[in-house]
C-alpha atoms as a PDB file:
ATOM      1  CA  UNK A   1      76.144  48.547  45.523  1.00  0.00           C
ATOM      2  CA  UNK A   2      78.028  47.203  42.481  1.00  0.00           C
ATOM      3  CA  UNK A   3      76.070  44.480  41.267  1.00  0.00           C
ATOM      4  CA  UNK A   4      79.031  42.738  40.016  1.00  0.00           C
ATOM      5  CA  UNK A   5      81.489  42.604  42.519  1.00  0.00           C
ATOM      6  CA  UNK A   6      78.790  43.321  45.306  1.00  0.00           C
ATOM      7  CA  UNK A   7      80.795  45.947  46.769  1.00  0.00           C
ATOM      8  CA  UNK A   8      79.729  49.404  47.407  1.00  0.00           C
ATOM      9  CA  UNK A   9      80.254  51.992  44.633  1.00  0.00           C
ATOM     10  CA  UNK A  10      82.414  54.991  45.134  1.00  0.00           C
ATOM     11  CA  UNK A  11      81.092  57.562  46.963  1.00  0.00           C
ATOM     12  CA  UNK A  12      79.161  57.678  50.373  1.00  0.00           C
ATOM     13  CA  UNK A  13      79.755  56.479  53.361  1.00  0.00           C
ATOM     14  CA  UNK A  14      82.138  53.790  53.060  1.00  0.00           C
ATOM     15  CA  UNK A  15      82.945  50.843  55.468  1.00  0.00           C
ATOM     16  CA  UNK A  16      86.044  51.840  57.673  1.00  0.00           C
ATOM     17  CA  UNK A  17      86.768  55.497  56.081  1.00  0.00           C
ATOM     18  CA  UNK A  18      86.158  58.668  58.349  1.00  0.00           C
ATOM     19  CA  UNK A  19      87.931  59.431  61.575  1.00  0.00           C
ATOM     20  CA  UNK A  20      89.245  56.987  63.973  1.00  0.00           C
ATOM     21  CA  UNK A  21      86.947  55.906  66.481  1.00  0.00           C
ATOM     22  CA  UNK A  22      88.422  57.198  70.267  1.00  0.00           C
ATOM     23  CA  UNK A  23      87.790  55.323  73.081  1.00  0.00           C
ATOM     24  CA  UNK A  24      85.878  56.400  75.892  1.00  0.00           C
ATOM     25  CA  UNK A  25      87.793  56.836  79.181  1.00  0.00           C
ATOM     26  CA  UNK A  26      84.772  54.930  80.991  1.00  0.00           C
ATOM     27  CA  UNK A  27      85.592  52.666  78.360  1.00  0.00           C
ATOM     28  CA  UNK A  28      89.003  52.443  79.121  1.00  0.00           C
ATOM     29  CA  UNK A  29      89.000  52.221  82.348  1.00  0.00           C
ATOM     30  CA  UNK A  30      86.133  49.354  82.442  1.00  0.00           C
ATOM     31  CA  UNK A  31      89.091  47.281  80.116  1.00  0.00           C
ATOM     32  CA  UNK A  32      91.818  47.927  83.030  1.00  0.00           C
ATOM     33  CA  UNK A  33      89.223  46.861  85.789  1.00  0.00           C
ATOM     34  CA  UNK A  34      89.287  43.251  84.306  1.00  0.00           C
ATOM     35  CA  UNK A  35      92.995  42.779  85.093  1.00  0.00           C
ATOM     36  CA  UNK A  36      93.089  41.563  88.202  1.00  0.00           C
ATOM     37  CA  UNK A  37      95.710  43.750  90.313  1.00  0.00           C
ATOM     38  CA  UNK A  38      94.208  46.761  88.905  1.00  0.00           C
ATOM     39  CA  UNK A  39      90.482  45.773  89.991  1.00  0.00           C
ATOM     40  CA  UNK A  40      91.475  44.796  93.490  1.00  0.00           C
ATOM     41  CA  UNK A  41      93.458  48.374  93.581  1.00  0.00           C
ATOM     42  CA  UNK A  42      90.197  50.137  92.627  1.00  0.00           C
ATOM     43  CA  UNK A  43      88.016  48.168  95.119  1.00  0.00           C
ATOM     44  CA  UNK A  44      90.454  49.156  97.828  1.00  0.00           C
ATOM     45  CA  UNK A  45      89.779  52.406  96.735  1.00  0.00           C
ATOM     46  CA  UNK A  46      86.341  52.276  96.957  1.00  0.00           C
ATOM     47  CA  UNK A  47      86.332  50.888 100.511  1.00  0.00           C
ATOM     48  CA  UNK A  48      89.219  53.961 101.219  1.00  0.00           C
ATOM     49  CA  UNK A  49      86.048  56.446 100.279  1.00  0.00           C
ATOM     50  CA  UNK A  50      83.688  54.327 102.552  1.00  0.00           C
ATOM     51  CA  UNK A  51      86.017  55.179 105.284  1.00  0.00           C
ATOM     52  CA  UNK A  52      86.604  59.338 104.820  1.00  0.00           C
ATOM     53  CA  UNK A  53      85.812  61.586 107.445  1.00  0.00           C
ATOM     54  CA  UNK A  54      83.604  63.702 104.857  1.00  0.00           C
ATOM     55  CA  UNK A  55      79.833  62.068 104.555  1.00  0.00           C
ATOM     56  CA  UNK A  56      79.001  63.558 101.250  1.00  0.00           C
ATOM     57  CA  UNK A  57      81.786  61.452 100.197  1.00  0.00           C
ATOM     58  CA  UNK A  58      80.812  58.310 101.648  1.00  0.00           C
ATOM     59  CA  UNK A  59      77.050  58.676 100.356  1.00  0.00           C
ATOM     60  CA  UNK A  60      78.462  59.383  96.592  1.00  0.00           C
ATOM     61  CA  UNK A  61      80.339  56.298  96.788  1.00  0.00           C
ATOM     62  CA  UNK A  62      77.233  54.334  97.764  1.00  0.00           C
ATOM     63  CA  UNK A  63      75.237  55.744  95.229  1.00  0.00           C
ATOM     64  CA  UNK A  64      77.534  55.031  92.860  1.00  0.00           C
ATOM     65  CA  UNK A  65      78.498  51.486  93.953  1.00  0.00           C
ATOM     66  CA  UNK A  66      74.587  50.601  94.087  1.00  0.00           C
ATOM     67  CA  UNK A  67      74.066  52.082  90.529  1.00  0.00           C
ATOM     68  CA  UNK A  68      76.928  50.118  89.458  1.00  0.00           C
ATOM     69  CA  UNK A  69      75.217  47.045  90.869  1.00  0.00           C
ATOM     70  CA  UNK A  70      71.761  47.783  89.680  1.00  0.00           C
ATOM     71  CA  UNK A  71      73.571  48.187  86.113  1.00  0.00           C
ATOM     72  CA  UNK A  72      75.537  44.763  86.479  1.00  0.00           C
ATOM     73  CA  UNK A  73      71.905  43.036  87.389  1.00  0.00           C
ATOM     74  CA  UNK A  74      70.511  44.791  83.991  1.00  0.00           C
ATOM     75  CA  UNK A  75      73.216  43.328  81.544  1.00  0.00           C
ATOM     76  CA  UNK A  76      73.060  39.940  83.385  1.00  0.00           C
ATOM     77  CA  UNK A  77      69.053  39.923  82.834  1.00  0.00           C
ATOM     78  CA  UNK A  78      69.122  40.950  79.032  1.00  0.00           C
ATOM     79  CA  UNK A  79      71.746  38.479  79.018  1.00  0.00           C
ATOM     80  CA  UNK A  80      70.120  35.743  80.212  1.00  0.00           C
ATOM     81  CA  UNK A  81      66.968  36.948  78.497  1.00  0.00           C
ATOM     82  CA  UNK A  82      69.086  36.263  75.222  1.00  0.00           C
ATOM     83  CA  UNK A  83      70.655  33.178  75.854  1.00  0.00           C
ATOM     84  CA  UNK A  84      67.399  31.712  76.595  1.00  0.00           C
ATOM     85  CA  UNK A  85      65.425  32.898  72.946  1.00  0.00           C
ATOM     86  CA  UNK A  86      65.594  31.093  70.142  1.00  0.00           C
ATOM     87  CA  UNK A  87      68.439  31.490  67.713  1.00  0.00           C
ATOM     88  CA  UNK A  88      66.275  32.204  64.966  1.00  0.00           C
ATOM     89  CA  UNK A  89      64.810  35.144  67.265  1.00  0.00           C
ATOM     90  CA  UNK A  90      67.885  36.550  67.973  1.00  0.00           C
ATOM     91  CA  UNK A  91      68.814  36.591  64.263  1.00  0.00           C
ATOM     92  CA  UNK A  92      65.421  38.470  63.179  1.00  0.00           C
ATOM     93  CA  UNK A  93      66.538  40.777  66.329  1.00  0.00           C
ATOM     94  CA  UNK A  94      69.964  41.580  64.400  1.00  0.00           C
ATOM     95  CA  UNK A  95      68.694  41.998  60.858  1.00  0.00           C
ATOM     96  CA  UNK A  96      67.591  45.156  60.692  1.00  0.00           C
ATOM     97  CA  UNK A  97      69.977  46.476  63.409  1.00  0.00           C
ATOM     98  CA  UNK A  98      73.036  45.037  60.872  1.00  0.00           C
ATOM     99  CA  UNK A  99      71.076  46.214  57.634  1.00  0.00           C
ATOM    100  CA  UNK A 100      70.911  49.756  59.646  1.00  0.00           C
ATOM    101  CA  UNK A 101      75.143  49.069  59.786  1.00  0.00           C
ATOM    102  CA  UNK A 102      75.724  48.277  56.399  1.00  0.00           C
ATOM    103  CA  UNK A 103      73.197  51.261  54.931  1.00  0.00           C
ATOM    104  CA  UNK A 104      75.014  53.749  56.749  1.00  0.00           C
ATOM    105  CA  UNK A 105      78.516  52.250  55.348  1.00  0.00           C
ATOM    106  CA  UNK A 106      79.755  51.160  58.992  1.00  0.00           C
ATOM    107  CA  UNK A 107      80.137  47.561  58.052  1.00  0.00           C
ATOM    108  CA  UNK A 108      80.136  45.484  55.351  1.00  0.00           C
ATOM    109  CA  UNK A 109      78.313  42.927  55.383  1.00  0.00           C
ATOM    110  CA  UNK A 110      79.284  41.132  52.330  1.00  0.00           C
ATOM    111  CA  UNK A 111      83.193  41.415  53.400  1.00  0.00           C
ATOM    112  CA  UNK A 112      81.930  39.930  56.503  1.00  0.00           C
ATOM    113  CA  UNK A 113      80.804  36.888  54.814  1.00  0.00           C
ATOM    114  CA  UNK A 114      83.283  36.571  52.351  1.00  0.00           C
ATOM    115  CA  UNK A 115      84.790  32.779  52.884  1.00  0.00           C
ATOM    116  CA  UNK A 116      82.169  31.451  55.118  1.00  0.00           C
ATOM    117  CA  UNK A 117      81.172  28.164  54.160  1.00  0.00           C
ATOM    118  CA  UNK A 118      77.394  28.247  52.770  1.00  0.00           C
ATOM    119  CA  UNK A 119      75.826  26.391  55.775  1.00  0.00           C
ATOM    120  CA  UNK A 120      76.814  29.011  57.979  1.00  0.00           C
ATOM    121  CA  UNK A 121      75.156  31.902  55.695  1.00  0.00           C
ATOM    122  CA  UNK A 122      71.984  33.167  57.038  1.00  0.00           C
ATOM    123  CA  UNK A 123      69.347  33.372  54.123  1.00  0.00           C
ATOM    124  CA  UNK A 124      67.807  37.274  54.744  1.00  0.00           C
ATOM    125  CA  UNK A 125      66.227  39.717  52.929  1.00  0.00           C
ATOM    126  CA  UNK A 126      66.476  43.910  53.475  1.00  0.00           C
ATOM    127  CA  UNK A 127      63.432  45.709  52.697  1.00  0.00           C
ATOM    128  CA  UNK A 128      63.373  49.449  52.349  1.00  0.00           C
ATOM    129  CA  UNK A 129      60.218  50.620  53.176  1.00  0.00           C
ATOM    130  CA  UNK A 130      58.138  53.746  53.070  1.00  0.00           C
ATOM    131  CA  UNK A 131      59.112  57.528  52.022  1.00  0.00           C
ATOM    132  CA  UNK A 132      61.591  58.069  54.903  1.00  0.00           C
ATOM    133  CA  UNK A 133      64.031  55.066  53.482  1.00  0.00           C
ATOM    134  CA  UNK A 134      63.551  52.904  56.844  1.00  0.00           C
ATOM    135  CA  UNK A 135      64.253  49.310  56.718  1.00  0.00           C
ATOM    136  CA  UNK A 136      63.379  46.349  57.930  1.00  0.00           C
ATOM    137  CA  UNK A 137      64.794  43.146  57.815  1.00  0.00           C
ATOM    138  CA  UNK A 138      63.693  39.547  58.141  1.00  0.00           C
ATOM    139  CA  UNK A 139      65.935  36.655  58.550  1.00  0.00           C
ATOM    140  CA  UNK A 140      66.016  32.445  58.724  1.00  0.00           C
ATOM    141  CA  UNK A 141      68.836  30.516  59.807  1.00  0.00           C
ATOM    142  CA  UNK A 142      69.657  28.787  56.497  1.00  0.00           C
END
């Protein structure tokens, strides 16, 4: 880091260089499936492999349609599991996951900041700890 501007030197991993990022088809598909014509067109689909004359095909489409579900009830308990902590948990859950980010050069957290008034800074410190170059981080909401 340049202790002037704050910004990270030359060299390294920098935040936003490298290749593009492609997206997933899963991923891409997931993003279609929240239009609405093109979710009820895939559950019609579903229920047209429920009805085949081959069985394997029917039982893959269960299994899949109950591992979809059991992975929908997963993200709706961590999600409730989150809205209900703290906010000053969450935030010492995020420190060292962001200072993790920002080591590696995938974000920058300073340009992140930049502008934000000083209320809505969160006061946090990065330590680097032991011979491998871990860190840990510990945070306060400000």
């Amino acid at each position: 880091m340049d202790p002037e501007t704050g910004r990270r030197a030359f060299g390294g991993a920098q935040p936003g260089s490298g290749r593009p990022r492609k997206r997933r088809l899963a991923e891409r598909i997931s993003e279609a499936a929240q239009e609405e014509a093109k979710a009820e067109k895939i559950v019609q689909k579903v229920f047209d492999l429920l009805d085949s004359e081959d069985d394997r095909v029917v039982l893959r489409t269960i299994t899949d349609v109950v591992k979809m579900e059991h992975k929908e009830e997963e993200i709706a308990q961590r999600q409730q599991e989150l809205d209900d902590k703290p906010k000053d948990q969450i935030i010492a859950l995020l420190a060292p996951i962001l200072a993790r980010l920002e080591e590696s050069g995938e974000i920058d957290v300073g340009e992140l900041m930049a502008g934000r008034a000083a209320s809505e800074v969160v006061e946090g410190t990065i330590v680097e700890d032991g011979d491998d170059g871990g860190t840990t981080g510990e945070a306060k909401v400000a």
